[in-house]
N, C-alpha and C. Protein backbone atom coordinates (compact mmCIF):
# COMPACT_ATOMS: atom_id res chain seq x y z
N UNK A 1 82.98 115.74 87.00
CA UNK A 1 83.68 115.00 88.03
C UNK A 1 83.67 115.80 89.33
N UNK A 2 84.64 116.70 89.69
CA UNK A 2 84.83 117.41 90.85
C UNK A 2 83.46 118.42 90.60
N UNK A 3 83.31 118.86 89.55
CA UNK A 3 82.19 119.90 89.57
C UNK A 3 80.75 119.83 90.42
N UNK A 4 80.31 118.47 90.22
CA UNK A 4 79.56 117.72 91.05
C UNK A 4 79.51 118.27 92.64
N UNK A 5 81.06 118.33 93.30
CA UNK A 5 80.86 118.26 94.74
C UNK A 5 81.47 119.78 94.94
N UNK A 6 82.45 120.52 94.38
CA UNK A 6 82.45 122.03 94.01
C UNK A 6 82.54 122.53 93.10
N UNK A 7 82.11 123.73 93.50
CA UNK A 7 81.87 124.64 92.45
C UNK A 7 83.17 125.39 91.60
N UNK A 8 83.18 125.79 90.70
CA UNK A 8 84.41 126.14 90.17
C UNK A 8 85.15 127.27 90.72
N UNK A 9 83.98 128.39 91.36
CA UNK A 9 84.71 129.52 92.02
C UNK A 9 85.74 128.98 93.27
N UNK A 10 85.06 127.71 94.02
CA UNK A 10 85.82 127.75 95.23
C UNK A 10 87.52 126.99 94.66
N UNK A 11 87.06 126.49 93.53
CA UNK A 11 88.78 125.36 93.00
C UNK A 11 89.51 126.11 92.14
N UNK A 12 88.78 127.70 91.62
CA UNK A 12 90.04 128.31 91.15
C UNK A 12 90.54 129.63 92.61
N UNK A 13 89.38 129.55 93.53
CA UNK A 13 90.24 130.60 94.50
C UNK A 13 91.69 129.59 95.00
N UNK A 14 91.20 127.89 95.40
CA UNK A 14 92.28 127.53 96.18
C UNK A 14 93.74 127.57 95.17
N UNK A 15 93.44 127.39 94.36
CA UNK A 15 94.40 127.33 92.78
C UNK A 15 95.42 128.47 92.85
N UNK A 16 94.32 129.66 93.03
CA UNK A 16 94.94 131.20 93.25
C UNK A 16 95.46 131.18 94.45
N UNK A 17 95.02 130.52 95.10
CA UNK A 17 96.31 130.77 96.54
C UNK A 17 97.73 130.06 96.31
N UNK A 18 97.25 129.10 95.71
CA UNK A 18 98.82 128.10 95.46
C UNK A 18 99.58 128.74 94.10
N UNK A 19 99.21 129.73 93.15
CA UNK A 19 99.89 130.25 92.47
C UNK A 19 100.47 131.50 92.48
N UNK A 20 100.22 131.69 94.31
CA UNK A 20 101.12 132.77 94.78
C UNK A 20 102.48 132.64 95.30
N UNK A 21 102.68 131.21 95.62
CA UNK A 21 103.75 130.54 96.55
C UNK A 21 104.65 131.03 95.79
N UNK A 22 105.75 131.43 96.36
CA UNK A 22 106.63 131.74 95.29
C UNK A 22 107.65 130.61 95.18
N UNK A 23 108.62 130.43 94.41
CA UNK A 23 110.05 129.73 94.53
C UNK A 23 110.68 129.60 95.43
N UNK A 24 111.14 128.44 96.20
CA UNK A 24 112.01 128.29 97.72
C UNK A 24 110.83 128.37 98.64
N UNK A 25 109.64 128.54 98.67
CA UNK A 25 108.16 128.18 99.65
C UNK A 25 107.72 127.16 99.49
N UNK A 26 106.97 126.83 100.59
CA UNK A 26 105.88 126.26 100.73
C UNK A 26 104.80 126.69 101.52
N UNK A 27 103.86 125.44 101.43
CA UNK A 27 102.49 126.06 102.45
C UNK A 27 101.86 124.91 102.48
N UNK A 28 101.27 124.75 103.79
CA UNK A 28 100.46 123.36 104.07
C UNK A 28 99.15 123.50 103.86
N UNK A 29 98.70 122.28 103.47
CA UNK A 29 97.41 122.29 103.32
C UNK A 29 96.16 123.32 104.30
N UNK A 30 96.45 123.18 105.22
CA UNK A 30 95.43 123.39 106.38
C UNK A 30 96.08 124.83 105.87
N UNK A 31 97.07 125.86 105.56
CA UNK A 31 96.97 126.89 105.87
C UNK A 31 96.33 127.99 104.48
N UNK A 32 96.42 127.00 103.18
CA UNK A 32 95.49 127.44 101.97
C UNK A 32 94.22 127.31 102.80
N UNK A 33 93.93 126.14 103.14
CA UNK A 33 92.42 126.44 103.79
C UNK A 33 92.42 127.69 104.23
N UNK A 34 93.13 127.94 105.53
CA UNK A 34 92.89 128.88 106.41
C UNK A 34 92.42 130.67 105.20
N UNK A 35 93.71 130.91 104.14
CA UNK A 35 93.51 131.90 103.82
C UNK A 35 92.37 131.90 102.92
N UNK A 36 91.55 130.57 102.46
CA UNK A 36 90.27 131.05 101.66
C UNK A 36 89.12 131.05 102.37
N UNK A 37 89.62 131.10 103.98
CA UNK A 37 88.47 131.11 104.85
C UNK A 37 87.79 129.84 105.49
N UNK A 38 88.48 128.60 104.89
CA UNK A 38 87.74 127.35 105.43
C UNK A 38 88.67 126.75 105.98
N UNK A 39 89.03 126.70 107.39
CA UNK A 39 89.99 126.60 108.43
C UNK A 39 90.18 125.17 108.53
N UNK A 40 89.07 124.40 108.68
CA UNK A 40 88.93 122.70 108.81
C UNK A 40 88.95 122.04 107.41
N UNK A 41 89.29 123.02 106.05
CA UNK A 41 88.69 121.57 105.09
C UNK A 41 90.10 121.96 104.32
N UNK A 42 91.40 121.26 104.83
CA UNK A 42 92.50 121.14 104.60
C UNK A 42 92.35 119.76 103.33
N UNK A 43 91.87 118.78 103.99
CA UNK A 43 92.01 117.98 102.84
C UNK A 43 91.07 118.38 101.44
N UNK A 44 90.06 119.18 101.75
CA UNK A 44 89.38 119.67 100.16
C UNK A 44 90.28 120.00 99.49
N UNK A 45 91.31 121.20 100.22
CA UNK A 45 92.29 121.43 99.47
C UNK A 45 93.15 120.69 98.64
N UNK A 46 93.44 119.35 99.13
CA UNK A 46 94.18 118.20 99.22
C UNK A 46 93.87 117.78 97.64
N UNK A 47 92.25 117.48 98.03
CA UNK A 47 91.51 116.81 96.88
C UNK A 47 91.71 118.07 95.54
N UNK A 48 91.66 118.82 95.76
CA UNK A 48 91.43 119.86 94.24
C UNK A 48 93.17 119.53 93.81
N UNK A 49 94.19 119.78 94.49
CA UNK A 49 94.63 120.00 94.43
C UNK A 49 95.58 118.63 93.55
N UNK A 50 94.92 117.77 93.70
CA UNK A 50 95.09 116.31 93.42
C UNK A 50 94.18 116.25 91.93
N UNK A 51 93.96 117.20 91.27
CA UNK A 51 92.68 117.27 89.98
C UNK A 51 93.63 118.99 89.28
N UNK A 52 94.33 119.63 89.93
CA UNK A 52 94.92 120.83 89.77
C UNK A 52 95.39 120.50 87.75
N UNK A 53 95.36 119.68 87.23
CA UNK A 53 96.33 119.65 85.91
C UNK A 53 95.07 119.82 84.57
N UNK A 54 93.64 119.34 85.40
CA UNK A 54 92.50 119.45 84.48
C UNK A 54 92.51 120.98 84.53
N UNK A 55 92.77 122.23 85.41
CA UNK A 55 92.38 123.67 85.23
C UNK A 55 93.92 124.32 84.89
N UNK A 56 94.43 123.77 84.81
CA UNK A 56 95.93 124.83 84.15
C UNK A 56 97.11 124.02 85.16
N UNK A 57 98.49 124.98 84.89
CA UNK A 57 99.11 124.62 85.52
C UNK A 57 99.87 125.38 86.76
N UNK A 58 99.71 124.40 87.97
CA UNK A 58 99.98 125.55 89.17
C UNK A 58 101.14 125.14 89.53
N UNK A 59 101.66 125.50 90.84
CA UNK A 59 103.29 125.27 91.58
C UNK A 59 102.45 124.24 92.79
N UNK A 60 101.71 123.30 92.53
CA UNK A 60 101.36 122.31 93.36
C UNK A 60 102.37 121.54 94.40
N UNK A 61 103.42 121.63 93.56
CA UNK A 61 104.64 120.87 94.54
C UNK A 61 104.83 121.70 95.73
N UNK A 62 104.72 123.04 95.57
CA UNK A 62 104.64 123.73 96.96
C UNK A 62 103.95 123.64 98.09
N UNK A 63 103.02 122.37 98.13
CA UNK A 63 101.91 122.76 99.00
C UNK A 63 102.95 121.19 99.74
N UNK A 64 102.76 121.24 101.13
CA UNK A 64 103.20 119.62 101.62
C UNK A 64 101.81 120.18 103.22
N UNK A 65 102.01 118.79 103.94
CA UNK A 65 101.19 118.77 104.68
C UNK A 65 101.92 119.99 106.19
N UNK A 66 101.53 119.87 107.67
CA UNK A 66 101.63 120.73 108.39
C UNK A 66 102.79 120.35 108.89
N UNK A 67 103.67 118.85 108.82
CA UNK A 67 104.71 118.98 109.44
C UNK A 67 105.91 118.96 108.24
N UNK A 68 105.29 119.47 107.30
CA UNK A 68 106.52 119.40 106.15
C UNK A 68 106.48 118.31 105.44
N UNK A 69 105.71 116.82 105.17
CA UNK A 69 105.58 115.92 104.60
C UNK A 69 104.82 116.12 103.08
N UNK A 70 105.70 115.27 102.24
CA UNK A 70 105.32 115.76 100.83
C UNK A 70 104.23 114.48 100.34
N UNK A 71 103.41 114.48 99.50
CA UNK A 71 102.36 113.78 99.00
C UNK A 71 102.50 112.46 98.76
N UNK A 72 101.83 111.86 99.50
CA UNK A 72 102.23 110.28 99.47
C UNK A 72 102.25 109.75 98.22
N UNK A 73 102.85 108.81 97.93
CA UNK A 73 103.37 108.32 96.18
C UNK A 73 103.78 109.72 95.26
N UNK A 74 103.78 110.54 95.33
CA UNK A 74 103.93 111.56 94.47
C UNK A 74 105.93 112.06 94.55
N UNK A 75 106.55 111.08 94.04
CA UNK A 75 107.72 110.90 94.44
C UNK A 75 108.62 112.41 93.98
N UNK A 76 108.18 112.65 92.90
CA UNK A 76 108.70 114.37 92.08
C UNK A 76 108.64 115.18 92.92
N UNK A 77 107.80 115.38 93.86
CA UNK A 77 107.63 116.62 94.28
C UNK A 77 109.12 116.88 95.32
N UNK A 78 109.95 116.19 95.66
CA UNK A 78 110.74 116.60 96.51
C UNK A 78 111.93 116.72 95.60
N UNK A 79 111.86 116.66 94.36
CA UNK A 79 113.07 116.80 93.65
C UNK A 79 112.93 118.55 93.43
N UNK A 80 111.47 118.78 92.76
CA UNK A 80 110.97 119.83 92.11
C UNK A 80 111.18 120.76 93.45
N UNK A 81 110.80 120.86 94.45
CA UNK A 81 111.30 121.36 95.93
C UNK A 81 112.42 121.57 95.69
N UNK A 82 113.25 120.35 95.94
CA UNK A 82 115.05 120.75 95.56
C UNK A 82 115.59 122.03 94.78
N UNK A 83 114.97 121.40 93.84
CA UNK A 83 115.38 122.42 92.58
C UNK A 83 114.93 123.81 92.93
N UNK A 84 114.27 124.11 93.53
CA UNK A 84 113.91 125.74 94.04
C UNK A 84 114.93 125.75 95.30
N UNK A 85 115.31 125.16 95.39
CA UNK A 85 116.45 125.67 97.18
C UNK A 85 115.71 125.32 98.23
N UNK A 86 114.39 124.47 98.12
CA UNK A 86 113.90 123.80 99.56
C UNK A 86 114.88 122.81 99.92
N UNK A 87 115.00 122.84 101.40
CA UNK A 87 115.97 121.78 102.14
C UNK A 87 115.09 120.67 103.08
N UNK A 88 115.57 119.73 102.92
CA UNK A 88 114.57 119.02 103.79
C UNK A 88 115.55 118.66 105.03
N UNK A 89 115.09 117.72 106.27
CA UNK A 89 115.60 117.72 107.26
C UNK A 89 115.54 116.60 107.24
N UNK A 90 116.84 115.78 108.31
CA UNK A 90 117.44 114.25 108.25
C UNK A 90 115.97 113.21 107.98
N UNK A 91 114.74 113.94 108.65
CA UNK A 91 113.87 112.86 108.58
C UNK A 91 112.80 113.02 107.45
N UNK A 92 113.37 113.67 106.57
CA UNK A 92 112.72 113.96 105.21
C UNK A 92 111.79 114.77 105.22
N UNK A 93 111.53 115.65 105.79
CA UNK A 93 110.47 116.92 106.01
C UNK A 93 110.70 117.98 105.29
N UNK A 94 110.05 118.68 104.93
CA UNK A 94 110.82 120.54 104.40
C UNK A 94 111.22 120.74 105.69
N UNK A 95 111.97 121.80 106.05
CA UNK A 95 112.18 122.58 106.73
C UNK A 95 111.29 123.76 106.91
N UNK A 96 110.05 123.63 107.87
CA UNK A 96 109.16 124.59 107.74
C UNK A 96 109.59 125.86 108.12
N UNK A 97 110.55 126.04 108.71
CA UNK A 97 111.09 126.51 109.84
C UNK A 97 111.85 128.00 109.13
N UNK A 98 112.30 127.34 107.72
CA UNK A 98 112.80 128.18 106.58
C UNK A 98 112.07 128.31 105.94
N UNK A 99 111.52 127.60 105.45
CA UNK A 99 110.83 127.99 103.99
C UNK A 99 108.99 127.94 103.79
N UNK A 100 108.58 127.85 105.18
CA UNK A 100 107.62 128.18 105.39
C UNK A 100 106.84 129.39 104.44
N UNK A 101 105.68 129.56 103.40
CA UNK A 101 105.49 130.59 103.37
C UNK A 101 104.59 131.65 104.16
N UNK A 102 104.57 133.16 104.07
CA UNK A 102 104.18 133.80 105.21
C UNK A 102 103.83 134.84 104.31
N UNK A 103 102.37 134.76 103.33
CA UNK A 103 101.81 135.75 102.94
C UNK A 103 101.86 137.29 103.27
């Protein structure tokens, strides 16, 4: 399936970035890109990351987009947020502002 369009080294490095996040973080798409070196392919990330349950299990709920928005239909993830001490803001965002993570 995914193997087809990448390779396995590049979907377990992004994997390894998202299983650094710790508890009470997050991190946006575009900025896993940034630390595996591919600055523009935020949504690749998106996509692996959307296939993440076929290679083990990661802290995927940590990842939301750049203004704090959590995965469209993917309604859990802001509970699972909760439950670590993420706060979101009146207009339903994380609070990047806090809980931003900062490798």
């Amino acid at each position: 399936m995914m193997g087809r369009v990448l390779d396995e080294r590049l979907i377990y490095e992004i994997l390894s970035v998202v299983g650094e996040i710790p508890k009470g973080k997050v991190a946006s798409y575009g900025q896993i890109a940034a630390l595996i070196g591919r600055e523009k392919n935020a949504r690749l990330v998106g996509r692996v990351l959307s296939h993440s349950s076929l290679y083990g299990d990661y802290p995927c709920h940590r990842v939301v987009d750049h203004a704090g928005r959590t995965a469209f239909g993917w309604h859990e993830q802001r509970a699972l947020l909760e439950e670590e001490g993420v706060r979101f803001k009146a207009n339903g965002h994380v609070d990047m502002t806090k809980h931003r993570w900062d490798p």
